[in-house]
C-alpha atoms as a PDB file:
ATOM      1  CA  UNK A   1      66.255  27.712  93.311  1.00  0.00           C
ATOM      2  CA  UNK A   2      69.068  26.885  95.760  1.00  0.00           C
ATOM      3  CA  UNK A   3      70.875  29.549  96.954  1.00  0.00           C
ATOM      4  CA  UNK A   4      74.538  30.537  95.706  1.00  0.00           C
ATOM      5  CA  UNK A   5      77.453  32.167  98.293  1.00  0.00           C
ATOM      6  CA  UNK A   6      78.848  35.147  96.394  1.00  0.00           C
ATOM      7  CA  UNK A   7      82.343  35.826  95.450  1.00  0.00           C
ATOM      8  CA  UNK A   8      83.948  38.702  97.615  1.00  0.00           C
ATOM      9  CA  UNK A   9      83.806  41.760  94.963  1.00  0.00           C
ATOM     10  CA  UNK A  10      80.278  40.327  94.152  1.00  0.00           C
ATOM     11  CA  UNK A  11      79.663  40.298  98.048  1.00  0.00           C
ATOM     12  CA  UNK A  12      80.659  44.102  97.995  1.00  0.00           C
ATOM     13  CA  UNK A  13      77.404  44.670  95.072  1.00  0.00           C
ATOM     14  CA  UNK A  14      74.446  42.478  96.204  1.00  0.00           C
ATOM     15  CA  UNK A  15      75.204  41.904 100.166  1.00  0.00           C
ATOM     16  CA  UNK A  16      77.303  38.579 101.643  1.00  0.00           C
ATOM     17  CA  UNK A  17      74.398  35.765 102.276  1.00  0.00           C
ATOM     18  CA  UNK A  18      73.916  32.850 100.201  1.00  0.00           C
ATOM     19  CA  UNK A  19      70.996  33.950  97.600  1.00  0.00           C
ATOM     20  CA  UNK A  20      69.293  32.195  94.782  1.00  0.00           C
ATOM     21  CA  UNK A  21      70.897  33.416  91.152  1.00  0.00           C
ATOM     22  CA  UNK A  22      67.418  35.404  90.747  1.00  0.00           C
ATOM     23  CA  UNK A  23      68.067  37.327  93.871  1.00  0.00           C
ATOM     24  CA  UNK A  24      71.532  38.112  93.105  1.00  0.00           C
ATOM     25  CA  UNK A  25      70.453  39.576  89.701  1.00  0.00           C
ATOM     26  CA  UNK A  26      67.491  41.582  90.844  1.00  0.00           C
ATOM     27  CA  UNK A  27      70.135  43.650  93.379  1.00  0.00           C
ATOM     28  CA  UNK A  28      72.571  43.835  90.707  1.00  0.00           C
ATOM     29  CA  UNK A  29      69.925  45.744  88.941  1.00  0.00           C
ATOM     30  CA  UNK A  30      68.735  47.805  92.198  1.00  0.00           C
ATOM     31  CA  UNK A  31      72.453  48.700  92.533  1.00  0.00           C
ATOM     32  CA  UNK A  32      72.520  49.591  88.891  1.00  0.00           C
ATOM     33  CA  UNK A  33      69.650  51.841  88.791  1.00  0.00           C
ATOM     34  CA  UNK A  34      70.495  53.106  92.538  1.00  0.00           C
ATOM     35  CA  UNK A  35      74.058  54.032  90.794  1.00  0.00           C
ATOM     36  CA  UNK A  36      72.867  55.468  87.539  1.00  0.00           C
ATOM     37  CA  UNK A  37      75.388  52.830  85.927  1.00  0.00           C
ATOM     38  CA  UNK A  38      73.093  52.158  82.694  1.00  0.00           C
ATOM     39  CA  UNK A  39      74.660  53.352  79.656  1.00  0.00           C
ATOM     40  CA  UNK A  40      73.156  56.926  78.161  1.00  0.00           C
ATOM     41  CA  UNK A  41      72.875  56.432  74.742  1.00  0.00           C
ATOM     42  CA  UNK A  42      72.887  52.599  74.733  1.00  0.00           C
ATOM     43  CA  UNK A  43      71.012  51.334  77.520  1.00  0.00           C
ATOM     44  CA  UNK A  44      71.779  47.582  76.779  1.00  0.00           C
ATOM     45  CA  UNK A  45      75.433  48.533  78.271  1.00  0.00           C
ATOM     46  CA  UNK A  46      76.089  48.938  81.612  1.00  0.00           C
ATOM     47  CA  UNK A  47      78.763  50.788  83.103  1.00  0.00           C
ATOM     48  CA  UNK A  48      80.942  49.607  85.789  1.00  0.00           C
ATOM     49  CA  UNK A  49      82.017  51.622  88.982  1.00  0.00           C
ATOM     50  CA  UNK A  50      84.814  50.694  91.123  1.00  0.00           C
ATOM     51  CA  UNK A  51      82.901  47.773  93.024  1.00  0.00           C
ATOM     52  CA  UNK A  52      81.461  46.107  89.671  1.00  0.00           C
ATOM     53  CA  UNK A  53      84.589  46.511  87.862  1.00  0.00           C
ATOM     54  CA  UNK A  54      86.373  43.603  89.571  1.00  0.00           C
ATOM     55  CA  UNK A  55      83.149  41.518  89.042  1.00  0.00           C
ATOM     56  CA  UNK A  56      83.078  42.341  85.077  1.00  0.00           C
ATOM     57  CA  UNK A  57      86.220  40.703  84.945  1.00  0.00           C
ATOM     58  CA  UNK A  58      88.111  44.608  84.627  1.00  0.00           C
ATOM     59  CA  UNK A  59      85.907  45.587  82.144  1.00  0.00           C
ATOM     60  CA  UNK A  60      84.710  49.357  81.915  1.00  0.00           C
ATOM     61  CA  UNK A  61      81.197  48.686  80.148  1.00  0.00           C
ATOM     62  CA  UNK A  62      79.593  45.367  79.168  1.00  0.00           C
ATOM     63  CA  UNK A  63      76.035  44.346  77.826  1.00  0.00           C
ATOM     64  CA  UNK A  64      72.954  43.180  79.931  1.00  0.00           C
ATOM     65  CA  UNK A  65      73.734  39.042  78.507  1.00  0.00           C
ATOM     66  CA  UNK A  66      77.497  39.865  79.195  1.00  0.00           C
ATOM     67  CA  UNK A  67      76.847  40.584  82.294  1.00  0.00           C
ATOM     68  CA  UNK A  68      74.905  37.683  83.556  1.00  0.00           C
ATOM     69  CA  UNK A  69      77.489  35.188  82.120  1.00  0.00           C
ATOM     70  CA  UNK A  70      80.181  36.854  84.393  1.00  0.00           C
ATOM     71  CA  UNK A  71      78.167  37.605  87.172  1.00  0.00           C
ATOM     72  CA  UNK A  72      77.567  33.710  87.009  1.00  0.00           C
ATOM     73  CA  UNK A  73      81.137  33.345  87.269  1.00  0.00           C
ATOM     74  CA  UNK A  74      80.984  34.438  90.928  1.00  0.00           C
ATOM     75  CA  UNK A  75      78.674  32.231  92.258  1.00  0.00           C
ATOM     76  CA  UNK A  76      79.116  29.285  93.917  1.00  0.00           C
END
């Protein structure tokens, strides 16, 4: 996989180097679990803090497929 340069507010989440999409989503999920952001009752949903909220497009809470559509969004 070739490696993808991270937006800025992703930057702030999973670190600034250029990483390959499956890197980027396993520390998404490290930050996730780190942050207790997985949703209580529904743990399909994960809740955004202030540095994911810019990434989930402003969104308070989104799915697990949500969130790999707009977390694709900031790659490049």
């Amino acid at each position: 996989m070739k490696p993808l340069q991270p937006s800025e507010a992703l930057a702030k989440v999973v670190g600034s180097k250029s990483l390959p999409r499956t890197q980027v989503v396993k520390k998404l999920w490290e930050y996730i679990k780190k942050n207790d952001l997985q949703d209580k009752k529904n743990r399909r949903n994960i809740n955004a803090d202030a540095s994911l909220k810019p990434v989930f497009g402003g969104k308070s809470q989104v799915s697990m497929f949500e969130m790999t559509k707009l977390v694709s969004k900031h790659l490049s």
